[in-house]
C-alpha atoms as a PDB file:
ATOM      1  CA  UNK A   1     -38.984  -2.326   5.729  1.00  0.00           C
ATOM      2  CA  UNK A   2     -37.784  -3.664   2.499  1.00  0.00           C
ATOM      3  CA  UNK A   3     -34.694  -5.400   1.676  1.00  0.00           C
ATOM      4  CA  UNK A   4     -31.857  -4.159  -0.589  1.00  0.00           C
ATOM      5  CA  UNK A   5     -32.872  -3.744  -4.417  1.00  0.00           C
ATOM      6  CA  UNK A   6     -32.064  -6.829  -6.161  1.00  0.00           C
ATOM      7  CA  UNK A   7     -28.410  -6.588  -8.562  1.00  0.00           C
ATOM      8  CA  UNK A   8     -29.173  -5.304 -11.956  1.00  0.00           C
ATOM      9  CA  UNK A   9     -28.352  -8.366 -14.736  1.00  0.00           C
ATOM     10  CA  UNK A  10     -24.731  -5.263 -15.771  1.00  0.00           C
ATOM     11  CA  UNK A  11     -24.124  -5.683 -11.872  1.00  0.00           C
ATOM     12  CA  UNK A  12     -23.985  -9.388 -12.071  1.00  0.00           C
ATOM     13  CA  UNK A  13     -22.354  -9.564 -15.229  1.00  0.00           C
ATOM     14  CA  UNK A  14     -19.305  -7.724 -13.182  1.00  0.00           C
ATOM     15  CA  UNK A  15     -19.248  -9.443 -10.391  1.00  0.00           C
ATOM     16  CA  UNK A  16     -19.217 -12.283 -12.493  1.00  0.00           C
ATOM     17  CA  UNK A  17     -15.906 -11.159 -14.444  1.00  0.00           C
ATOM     18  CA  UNK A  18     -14.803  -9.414 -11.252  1.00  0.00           C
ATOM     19  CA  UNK A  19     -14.663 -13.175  -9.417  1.00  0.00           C
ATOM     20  CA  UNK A  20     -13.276 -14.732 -12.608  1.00  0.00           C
ATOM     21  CA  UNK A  21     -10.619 -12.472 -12.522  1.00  0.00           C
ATOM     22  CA  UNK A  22      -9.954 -12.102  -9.042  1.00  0.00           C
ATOM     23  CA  UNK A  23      -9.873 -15.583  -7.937  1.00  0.00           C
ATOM     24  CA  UNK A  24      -6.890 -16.435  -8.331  1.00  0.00           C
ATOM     25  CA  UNK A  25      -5.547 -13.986  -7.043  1.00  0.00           C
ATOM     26  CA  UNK A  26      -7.290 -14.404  -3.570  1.00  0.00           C
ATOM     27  CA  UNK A  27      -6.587 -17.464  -3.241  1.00  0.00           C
ATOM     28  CA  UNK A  28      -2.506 -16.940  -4.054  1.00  0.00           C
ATOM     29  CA  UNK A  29      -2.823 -14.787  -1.705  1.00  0.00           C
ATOM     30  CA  UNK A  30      -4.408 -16.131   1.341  1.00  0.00           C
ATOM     31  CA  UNK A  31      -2.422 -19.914  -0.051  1.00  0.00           C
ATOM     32  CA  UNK A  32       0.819 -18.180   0.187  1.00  0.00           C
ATOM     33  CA  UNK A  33       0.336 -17.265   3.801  1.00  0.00           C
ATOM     34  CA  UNK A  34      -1.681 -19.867   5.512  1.00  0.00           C
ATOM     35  CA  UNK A  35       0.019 -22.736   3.373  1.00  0.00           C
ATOM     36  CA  UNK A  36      -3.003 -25.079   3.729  1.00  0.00           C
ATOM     37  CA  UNK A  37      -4.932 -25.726   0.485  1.00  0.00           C
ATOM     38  CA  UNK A  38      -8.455 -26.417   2.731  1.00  0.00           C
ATOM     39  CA  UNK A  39      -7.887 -23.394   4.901  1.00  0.00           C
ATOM     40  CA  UNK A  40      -6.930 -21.126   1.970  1.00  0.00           C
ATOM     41  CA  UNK A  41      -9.786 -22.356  -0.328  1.00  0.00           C
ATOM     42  CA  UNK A  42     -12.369 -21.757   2.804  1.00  0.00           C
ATOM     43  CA  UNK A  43     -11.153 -18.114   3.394  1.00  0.00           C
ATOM     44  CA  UNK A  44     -11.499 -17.585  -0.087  1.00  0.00           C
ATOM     45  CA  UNK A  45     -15.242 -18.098  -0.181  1.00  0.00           C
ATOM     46  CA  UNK A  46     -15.815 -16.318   2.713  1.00  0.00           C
ATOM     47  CA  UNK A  47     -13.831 -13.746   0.718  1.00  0.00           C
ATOM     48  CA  UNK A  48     -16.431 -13.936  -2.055  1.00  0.00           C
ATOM     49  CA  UNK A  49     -19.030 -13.869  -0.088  1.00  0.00           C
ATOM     50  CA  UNK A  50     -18.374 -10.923   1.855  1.00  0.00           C
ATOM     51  CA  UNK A  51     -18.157  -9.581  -1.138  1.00  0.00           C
ATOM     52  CA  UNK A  52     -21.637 -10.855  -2.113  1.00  0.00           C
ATOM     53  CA  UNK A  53     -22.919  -8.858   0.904  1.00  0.00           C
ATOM     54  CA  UNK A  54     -21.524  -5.888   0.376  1.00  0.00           C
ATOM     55  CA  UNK A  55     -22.866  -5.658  -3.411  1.00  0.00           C
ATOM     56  CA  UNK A  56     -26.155  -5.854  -1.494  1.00  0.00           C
ATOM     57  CA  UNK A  57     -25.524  -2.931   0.799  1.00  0.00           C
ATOM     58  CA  UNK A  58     -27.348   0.805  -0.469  1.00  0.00           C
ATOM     59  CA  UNK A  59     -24.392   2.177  -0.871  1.00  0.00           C
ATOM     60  CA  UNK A  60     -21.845  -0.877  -1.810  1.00  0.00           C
ATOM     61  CA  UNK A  61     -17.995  -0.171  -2.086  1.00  0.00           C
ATOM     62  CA  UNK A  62     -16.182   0.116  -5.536  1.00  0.00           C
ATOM     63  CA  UNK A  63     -15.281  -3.446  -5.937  1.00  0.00           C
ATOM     64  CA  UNK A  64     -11.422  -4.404  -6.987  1.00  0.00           C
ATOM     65  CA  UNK A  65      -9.192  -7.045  -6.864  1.00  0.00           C
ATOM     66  CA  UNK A  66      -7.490  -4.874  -3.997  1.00  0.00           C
ATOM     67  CA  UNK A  67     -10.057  -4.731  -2.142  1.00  0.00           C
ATOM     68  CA  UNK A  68     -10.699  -8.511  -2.369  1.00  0.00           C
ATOM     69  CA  UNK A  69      -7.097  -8.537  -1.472  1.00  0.00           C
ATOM     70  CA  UNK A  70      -7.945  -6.632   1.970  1.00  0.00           C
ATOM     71  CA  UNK A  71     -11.281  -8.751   2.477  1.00  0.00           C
ATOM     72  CA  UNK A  72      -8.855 -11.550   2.267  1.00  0.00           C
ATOM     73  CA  UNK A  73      -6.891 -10.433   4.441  1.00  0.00           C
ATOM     74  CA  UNK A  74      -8.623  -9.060   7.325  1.00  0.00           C
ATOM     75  CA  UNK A  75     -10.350 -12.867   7.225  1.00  0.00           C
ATOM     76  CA  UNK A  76      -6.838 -14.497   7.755  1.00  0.00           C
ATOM     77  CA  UNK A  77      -6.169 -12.460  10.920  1.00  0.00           C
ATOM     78  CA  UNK A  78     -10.012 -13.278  11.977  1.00  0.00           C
ATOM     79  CA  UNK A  79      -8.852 -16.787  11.667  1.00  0.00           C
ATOM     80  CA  UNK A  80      -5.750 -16.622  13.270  1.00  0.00           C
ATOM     81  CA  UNK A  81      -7.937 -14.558  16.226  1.00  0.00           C
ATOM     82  CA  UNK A  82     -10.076 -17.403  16.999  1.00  0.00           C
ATOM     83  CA  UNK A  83      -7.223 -20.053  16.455  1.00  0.00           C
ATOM     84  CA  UNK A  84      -5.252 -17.933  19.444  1.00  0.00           C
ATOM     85  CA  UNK A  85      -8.786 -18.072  21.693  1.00  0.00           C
ATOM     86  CA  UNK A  86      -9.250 -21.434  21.082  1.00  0.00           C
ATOM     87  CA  UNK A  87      -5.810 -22.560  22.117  1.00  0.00           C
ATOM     88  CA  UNK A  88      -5.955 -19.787  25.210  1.00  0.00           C
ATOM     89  CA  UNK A  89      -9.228 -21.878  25.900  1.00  0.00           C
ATOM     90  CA  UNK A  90      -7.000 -25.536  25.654  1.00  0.00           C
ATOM     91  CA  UNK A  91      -4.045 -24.394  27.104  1.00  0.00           C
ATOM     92  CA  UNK A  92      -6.244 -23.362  30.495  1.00  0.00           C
ATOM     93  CA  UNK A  93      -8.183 -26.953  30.266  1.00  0.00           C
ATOM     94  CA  UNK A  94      -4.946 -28.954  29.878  1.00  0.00           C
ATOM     95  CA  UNK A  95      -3.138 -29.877  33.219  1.00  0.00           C
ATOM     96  CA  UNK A  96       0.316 -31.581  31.018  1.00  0.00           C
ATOM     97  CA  UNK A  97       2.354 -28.478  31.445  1.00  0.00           C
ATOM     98  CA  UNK A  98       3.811 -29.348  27.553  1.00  0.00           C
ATOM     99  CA  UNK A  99       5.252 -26.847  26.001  1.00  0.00           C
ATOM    100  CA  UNK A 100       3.416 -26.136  22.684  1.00  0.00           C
ATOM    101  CA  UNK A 101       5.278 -26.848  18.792  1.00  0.00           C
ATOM    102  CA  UNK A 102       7.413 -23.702  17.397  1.00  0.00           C
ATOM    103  CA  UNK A 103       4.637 -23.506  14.492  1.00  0.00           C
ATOM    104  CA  UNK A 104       2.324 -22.132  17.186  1.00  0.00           C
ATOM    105  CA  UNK A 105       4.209 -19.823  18.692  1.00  0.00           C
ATOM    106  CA  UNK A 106       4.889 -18.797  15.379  1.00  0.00           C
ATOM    107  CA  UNK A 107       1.295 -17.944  14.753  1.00  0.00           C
ATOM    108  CA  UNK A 108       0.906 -16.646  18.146  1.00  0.00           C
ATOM    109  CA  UNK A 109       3.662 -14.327  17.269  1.00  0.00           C
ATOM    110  CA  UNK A 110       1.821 -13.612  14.524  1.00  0.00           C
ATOM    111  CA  UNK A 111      -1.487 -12.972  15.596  1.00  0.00           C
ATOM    112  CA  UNK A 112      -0.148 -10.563  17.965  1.00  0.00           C
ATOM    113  CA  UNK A 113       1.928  -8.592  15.415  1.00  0.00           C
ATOM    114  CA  UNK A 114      -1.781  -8.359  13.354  1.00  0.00           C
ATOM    115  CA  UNK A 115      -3.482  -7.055  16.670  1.00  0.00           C
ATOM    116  CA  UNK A 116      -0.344  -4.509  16.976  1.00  0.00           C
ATOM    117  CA  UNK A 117      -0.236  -3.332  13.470  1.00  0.00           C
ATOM    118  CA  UNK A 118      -4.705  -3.063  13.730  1.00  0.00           C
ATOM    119  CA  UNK A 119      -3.579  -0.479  16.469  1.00  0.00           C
ATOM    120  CA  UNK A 120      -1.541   1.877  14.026  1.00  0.00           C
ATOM    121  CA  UNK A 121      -2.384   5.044  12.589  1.00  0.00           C
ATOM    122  CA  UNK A 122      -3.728   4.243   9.091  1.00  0.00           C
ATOM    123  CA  UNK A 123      -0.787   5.443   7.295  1.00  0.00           C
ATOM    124  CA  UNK A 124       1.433   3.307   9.006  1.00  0.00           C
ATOM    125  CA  UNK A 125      -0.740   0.296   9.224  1.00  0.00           C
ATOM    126  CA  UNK A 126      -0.427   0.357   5.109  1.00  0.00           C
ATOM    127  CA  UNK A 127       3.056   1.118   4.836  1.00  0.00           C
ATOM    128  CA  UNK A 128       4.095  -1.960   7.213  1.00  0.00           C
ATOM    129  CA  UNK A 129       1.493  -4.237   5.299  1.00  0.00           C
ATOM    130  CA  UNK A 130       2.588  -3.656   2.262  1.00  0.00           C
ATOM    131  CA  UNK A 131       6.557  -3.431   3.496  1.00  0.00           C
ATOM    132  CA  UNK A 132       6.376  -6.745   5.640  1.00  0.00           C
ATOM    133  CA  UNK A 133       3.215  -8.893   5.026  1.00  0.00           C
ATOM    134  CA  UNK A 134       3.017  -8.336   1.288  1.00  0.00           C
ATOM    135  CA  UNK A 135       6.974  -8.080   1.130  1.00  0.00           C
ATOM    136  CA  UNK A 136       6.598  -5.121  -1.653  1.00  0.00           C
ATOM    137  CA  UNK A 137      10.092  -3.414  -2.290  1.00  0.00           C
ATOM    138  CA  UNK A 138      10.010   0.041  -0.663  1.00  0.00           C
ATOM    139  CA  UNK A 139       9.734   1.858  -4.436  1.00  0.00           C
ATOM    140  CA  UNK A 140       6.786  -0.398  -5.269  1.00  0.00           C
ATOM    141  CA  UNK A 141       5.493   0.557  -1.659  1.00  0.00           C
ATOM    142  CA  UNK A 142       5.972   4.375  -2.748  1.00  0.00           C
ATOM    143  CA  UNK A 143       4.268   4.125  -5.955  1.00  0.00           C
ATOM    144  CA  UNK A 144       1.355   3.038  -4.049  1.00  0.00           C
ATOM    145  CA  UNK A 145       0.944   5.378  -1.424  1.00  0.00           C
ATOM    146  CA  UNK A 146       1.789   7.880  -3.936  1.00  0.00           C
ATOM    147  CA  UNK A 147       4.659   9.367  -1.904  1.00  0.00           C
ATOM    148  CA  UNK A 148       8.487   9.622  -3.277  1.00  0.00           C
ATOM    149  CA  UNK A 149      10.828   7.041  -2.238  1.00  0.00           C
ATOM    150  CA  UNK A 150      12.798   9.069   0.623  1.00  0.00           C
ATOM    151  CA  UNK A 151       9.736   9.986   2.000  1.00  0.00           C
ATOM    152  CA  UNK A 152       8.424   6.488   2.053  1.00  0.00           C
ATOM    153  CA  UNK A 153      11.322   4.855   4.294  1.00  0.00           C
ATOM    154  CA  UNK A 154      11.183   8.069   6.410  1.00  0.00           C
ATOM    155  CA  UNK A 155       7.373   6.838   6.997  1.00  0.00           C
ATOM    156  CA  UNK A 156       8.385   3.215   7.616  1.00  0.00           C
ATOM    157  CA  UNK A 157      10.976   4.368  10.158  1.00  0.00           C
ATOM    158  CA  UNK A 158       8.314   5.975  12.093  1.00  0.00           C
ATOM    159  CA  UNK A 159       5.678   3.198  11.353  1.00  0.00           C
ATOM    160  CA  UNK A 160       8.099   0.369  13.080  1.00  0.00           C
ATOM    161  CA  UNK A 161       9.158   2.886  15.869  1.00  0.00           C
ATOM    162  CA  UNK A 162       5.050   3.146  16.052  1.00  0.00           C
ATOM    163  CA  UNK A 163       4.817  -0.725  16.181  1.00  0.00           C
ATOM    164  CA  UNK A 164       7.721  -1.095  18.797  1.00  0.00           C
ATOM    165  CA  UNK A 165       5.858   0.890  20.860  1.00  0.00           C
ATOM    166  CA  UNK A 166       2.582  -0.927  20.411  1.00  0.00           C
ATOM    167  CA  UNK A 167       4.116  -4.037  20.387  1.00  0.00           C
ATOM    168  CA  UNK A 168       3.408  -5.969  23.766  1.00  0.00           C
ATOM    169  CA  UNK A 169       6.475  -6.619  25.541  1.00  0.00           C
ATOM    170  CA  UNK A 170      10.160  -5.593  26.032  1.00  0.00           C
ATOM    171  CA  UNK A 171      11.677  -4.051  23.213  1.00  0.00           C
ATOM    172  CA  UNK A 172      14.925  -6.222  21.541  1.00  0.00           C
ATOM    173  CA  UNK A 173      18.188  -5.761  22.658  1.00  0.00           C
ATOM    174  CA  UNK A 174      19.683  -4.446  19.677  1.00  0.00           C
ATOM    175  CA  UNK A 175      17.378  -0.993  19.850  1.00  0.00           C
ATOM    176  CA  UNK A 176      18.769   1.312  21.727  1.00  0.00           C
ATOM    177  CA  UNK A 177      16.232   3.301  23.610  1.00  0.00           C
ATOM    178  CA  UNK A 178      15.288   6.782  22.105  1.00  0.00           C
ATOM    179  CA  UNK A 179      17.386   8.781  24.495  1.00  0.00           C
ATOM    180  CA  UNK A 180      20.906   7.226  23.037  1.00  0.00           C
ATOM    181  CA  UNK A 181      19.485   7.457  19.425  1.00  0.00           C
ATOM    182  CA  UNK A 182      19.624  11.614  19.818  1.00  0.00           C
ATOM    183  CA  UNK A 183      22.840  11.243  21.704  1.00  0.00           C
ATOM    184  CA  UNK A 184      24.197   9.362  18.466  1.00  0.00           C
ATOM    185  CA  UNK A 185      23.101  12.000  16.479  1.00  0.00           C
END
C-alpha cells in the first residue's frame, strides 16, 4: 500500500500563501479566546498542521481561512476537554475540600456549553457559534447562512431553546417553562 501522492510544487506554493495569509488570523482568533500567548501560539500549529494532514488526504478539503478558523476552533474545545479531565482527575486525588478559583469554573462552564452546542442540529450549532462565540451581529450572521434577517433570529430562538434543552442542568429562573410561554401568547 502506498502512501498519499506527494503535493505538487502549485499545491505548495498555496499552502504557502494560504498560511501567510491565514496566520494571523488563527492566531487572533484562538489569542482572543484563550488569552495566553503560549497556549494560543501552540493551538495554532496544531492548526497548521492539521491542515498539513489533510492536504495529504486523496481527497483533501477546499482549504480557507474559514476553515482554518473551524480547525482552530474545534482544537480550543479539545483543549479545554482534556483541561476539564485532568482537573476531574485532581479534584478526585485531592482530599483539601478547596473550592476551586472562579476562572475555572468559568472554563468548566465553558467546556460544557462546547459539549452542549457539539450536540445541536448543525444549523443551530452555526447560528449560536457565530451569534455567541464569534459575537457576529445577527445581519452579519444572516449574510452567512444565507438566510434573511427575520428568519435568522427566528432560527436563533429555536437554536437557544435547542441548547436549554441540551444544556445539563435546571433551566434559569427567568424562563418560564414552555407551557406559560403559549399561555402568554
Amino acid at each position: 500500500m502506498s502512501g498519499p501522492a506527494p503535493a505538487s510544487a502549485a499545491d505548495l506554493d498555496a499552502f504557502v500563501a494560504l498560511y501567510d495569509e491565514a496566520l494571523p488570523h488563527v492566531y487572533g482568533y484562538l489569542l482572543s479566546r484563550c488569552t495566553n500567548r503560549t497556549l494560543a501560539e501552540d493551538l495554532t500549529a496544531d492548526t497548521f498542521l492539521a491542515a498539513v494532514d489533510a492536504v495529504r488526504r486523496v481527497q483533501p478539503p477546499t482549504l480557507s481561512r474559514a476553515w482554518l478558523i473551524g480547525v482552530a476552533r474545534h482544537k480550543l474545545a479539545d483543549h479545554w476537554r482534556r483541561q476539564a479531565r485532568e482537573s476531574a482527575r485532581l479534584k478526585a486525588v485531592t482530599t483539601s475540600g478547596e473550592e476551586t478559583e472562579d476562572s475555572w469554573d468559568q472554563q468548566l462552564d465553558r467546556i460544557v456549553a462546547l459539549d452542549t452546542l457539539s450536540r445541536l442540529a448543525p444549523q443551530h450549532r452555526l447560528v449560536l457559534t457565530l451569534r455567541y462565540v464569534d459575537d457576529l451581529p445577527v445581519p452579519r450572521v444572516a449574510e452567512l447562512v444565507g438566510r434573511s434577517v427575520h428568519a435568522t433570529e427566528a432560527l436563533l430562538v429555536r437554536a437557544r431553546r435547542a441548547f436549554r434543552r441540551a444544556y445539563p442542568g435546571d433551566q434559569p429562573a427567568d424562563d418560564p417553562p414552555p407551557a406559560s410561554r403559549k399561555e402568554v401568547r
